[in-house]
Protein backbone atom coordinates (compact mmCIF):
# COMPACT_ATOMS: atom_id res chain seq x y z
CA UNK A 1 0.00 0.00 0.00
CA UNK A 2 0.71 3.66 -0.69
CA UNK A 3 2.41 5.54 2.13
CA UNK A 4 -0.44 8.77 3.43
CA UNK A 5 0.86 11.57 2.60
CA UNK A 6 2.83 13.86 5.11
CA UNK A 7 0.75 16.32 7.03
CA UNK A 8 1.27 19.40 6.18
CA UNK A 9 2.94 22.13 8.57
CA UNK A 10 0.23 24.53 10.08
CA UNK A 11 1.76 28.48 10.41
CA UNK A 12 -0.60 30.86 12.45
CA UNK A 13 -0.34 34.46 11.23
CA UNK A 14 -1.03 36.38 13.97
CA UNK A 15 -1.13 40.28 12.36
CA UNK A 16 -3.64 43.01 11.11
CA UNK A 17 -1.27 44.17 8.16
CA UNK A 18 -3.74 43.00 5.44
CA UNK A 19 -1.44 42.88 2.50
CA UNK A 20 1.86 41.29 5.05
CA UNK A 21 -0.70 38.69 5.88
CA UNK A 22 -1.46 37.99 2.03
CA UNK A 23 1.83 37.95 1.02
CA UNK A 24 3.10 36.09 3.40
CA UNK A 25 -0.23 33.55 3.00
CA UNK A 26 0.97 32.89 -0.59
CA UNK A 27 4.65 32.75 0.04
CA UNK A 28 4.05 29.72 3.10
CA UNK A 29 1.55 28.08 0.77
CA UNK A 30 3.62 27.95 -2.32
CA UNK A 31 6.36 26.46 0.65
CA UNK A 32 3.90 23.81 1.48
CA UNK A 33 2.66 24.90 4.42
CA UNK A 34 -0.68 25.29 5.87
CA UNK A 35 -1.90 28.47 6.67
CA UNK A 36 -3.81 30.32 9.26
CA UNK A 37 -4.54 33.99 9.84
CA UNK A 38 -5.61 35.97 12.74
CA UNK A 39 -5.71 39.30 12.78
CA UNK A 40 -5.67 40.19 16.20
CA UNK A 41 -3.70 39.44 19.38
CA UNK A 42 -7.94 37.71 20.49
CA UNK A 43 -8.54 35.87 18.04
CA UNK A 44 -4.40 34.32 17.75
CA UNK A 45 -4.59 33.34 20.86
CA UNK A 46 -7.66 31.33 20.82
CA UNK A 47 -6.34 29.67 17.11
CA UNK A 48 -3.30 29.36 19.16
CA UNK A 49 -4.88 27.39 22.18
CA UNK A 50 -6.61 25.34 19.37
CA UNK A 51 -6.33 21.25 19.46
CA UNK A 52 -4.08 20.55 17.79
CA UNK A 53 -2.17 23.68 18.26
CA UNK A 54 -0.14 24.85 15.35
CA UNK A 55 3.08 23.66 14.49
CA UNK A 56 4.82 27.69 14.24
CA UNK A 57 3.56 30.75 15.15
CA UNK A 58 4.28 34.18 13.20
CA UNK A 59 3.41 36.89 15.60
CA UNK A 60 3.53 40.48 15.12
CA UNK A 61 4.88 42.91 18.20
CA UNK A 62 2.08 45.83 16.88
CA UNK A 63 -1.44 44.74 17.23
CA UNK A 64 -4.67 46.77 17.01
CA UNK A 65 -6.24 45.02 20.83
CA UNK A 66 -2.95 43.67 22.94
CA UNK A 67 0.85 43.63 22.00
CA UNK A 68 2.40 41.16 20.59
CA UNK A 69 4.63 40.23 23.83
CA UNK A 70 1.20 40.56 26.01
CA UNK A 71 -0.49 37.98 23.32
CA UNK A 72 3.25 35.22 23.60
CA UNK A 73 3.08 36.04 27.55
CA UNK A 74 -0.57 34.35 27.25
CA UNK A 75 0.01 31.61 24.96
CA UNK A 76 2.81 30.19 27.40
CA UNK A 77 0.93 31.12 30.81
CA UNK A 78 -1.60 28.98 28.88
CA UNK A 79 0.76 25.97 27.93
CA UNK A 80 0.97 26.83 24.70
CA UNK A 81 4.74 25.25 23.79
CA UNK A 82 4.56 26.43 19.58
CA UNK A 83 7.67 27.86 18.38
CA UNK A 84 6.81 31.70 18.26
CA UNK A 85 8.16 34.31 15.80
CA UNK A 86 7.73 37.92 16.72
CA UNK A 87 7.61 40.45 14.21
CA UNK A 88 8.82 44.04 14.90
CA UNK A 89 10.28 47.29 14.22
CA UNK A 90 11.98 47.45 17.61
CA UNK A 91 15.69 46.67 17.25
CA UNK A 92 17.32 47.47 20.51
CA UNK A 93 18.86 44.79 22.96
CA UNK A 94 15.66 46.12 25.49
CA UNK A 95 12.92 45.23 23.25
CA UNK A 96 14.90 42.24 22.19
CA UNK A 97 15.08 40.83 26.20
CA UNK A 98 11.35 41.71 26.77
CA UNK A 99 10.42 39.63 23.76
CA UNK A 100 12.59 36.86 24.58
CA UNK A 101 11.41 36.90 27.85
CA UNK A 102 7.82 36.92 26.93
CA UNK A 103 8.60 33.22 25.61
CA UNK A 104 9.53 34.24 21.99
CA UNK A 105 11.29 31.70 20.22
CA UNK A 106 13.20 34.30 17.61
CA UNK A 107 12.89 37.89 16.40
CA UNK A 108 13.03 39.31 12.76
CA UNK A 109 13.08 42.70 12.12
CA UNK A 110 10.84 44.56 9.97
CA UNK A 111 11.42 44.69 6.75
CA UNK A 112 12.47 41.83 5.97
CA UNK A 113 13.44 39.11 2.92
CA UNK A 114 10.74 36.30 2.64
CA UNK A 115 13.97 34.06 2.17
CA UNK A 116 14.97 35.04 5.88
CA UNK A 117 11.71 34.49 7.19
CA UNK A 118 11.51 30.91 6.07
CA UNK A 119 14.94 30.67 6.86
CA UNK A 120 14.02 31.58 10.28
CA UNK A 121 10.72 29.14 10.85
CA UNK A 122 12.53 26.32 9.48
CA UNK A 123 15.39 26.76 11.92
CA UNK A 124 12.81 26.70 14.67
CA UNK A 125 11.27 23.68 13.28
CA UNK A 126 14.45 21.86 13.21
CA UNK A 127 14.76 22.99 17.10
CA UNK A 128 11.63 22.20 18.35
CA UNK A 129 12.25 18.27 16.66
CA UNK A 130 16.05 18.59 18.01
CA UNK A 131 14.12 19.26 21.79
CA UNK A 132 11.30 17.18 21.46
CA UNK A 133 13.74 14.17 21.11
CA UNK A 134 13.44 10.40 21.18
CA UNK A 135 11.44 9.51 24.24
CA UNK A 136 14.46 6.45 25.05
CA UNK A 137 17.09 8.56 24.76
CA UNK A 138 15.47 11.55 26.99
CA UNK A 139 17.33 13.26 29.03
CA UNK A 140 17.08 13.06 32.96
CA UNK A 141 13.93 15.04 34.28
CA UNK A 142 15.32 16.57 37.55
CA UNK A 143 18.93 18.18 37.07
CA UNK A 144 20.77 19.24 39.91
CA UNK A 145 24.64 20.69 40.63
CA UNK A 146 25.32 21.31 43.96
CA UNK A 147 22.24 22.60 45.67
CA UNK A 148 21.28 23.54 42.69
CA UNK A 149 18.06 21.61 41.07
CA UNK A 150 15.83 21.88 38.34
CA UNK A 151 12.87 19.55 37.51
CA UNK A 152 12.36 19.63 34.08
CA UNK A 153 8.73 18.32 34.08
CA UNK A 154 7.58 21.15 36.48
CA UNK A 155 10.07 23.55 35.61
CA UNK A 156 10.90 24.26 38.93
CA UNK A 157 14.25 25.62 40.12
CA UNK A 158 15.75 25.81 43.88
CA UNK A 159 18.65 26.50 45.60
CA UNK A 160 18.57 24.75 48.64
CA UNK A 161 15.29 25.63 50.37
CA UNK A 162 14.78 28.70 47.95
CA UNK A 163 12.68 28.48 45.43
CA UNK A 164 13.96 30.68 42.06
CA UNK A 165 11.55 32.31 39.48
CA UNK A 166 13.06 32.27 36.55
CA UNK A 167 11.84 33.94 32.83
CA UNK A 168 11.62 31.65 30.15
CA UNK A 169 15.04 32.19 28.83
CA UNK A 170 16.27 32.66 31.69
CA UNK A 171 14.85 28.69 32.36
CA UNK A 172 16.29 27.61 28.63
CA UNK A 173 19.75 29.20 29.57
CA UNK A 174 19.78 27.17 32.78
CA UNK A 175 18.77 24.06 31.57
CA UNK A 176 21.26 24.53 28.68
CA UNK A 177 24.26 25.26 31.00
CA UNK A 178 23.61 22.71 33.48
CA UNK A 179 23.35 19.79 30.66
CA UNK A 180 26.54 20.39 29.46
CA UNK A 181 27.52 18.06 32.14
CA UNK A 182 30.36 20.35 33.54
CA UNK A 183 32.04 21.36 30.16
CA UNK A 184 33.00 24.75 29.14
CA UNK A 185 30.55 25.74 26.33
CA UNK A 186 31.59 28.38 23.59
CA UNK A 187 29.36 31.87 23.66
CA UNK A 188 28.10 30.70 19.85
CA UNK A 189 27.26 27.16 20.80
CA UNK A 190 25.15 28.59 23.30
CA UNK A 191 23.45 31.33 21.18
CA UNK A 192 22.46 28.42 18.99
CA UNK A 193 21.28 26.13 21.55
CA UNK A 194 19.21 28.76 23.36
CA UNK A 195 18.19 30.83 20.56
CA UNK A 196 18.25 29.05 17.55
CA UNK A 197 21.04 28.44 15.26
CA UNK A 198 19.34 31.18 12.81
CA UNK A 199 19.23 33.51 15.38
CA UNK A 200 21.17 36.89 14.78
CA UNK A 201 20.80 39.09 17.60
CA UNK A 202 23.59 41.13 19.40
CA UNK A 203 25.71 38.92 20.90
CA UNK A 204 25.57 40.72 24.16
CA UNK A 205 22.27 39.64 24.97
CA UNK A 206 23.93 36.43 26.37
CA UNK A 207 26.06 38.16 28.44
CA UNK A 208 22.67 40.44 29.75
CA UNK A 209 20.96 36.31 30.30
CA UNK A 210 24.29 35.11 32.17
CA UNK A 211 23.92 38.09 34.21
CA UNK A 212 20.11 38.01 35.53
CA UNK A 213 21.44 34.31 36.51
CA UNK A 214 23.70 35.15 38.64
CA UNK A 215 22.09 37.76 40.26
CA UNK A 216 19.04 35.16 41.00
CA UNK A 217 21.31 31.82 41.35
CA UNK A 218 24.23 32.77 43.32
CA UNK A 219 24.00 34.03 46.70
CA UNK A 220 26.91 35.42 49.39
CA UNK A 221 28.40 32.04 51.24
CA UNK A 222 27.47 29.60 48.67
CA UNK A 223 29.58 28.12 46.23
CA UNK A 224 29.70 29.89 43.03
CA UNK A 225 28.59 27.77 39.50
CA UNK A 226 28.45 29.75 36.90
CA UNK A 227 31.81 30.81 35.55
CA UNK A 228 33.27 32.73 32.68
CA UNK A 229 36.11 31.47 30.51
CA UNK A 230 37.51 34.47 29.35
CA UNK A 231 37.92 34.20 25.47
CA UNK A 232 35.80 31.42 25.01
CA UNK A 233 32.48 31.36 26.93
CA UNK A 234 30.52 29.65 30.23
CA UNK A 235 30.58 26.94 32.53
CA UNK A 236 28.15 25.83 35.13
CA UNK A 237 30.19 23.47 37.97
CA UNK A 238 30.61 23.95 41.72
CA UNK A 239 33.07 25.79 42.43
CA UNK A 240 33.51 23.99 45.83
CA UNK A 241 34.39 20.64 44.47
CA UNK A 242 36.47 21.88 41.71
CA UNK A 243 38.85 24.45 41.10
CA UNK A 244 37.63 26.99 38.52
């Protein structure tokens, strides 16, 4: 027998610029994906909460009823785990941490090539399949270094007795870092594992993650673990039970 054919992708457009939306409509379904438009942050987040949920999510920062980072801070309070793609005209390394902290996945700037666009959503394709994994070869659910632990089902984090709030890429960076089993990882490896090997923001935004970590990991009197290897990048170890 025939093998069925492979599904295709479903893109949700979320964005109320009538002749982006048809353009880019045309452009995903000449691509071969399927495509959805809503042209509000209301109505994308319902489509977005939909079973089963789209497989990428184009989402504009300017929308006529919410923002675009109130609309992605929604979808993930909600549990909505699609790969999000946030549209803008902002371009400095504020607007880029407030996205990325809203649970945004990767950030073009406006305008933009329809080449780098696809570019983008099929680097965050290959990422979501790279993180959803094979189910045997999973790795461990709780993580811990020190008194350091994170349970990866729950996304909790503690130190000790304290209990740590962490943003979501402040959580990715984290996880990241602490399952590179005590190596040293280079600055670009860790762009690419965090944000996407497509991803081409200012490399100092890493330096602005590395830093909210610290100031919510490490405390006065306990051993430090994250450390920077000048020239090279990060490490996440304790301190205490090996010499930096």
């Amino acid at each position: 027998m025939p093998e069925p054919p492979t599904p295709r992708l479903r893109v949700l457009v979320v964005d109320d610029e009538a002749k982006l939306t048809e353009l880019l409509k045309l452009e995903l379904d000449t691509e071969g994906y399927e495509v959805e438009i809503a042209s509000d942050g209301a109505s994308g987040l319902v489509r977005a909460r939909s079973q089963p949920p789209p497989d990428l999510i184009v989402l504009d920062w300017n929308l006529p009823d919410f923002s675009g980072v109130d609309i992605c801070q929604r979808m993930r309070r909600g549990g909505v785990t699609t790969p999000i793609l946030m549209l803008t005209g902002h371009d400095d390394i504020a607007d880029r941490v407030t996205a990325l902290d809203a649970g945004v996945d990767d950030y073009l700037i406006k305008p933009f090539s329809i080449e780098e666009l696809m570019a983008r959503l099929r680097a965050m394709q290959r990422r979501a399949q790279t993180f959803s994994g094979n189910p045997q070869e999973a790795a461990p659910a709780v993580l811990t270094i020190a008194d350091l632990r994170v349970d990866t089902n729950t996304r909790d984090v503690s130190r000790g007795e304290r209990l740590i709030q962490l943003s979501v890429k402040e959580y990715d960076l984290l996880v990241f870092l602490m399952r590179a089993g005590g190596t040293v990882l280079e600055r670009a490896e860790i762009m690419r594992g965090v944000w996407g090997e497509n991803f081409y923001g200012d490399d100092n935004l890493l330096d602005v993650y590395i830093r909210y970590l610290r100031q919510k990991i490490e405390a006065p009197g306990l051993p430090t673990l994250i450390h920077t290897i000048r020239g090279v990048g990060f490490i996440l170890r304790d301190a205490s039970a090996q010499a930096p």
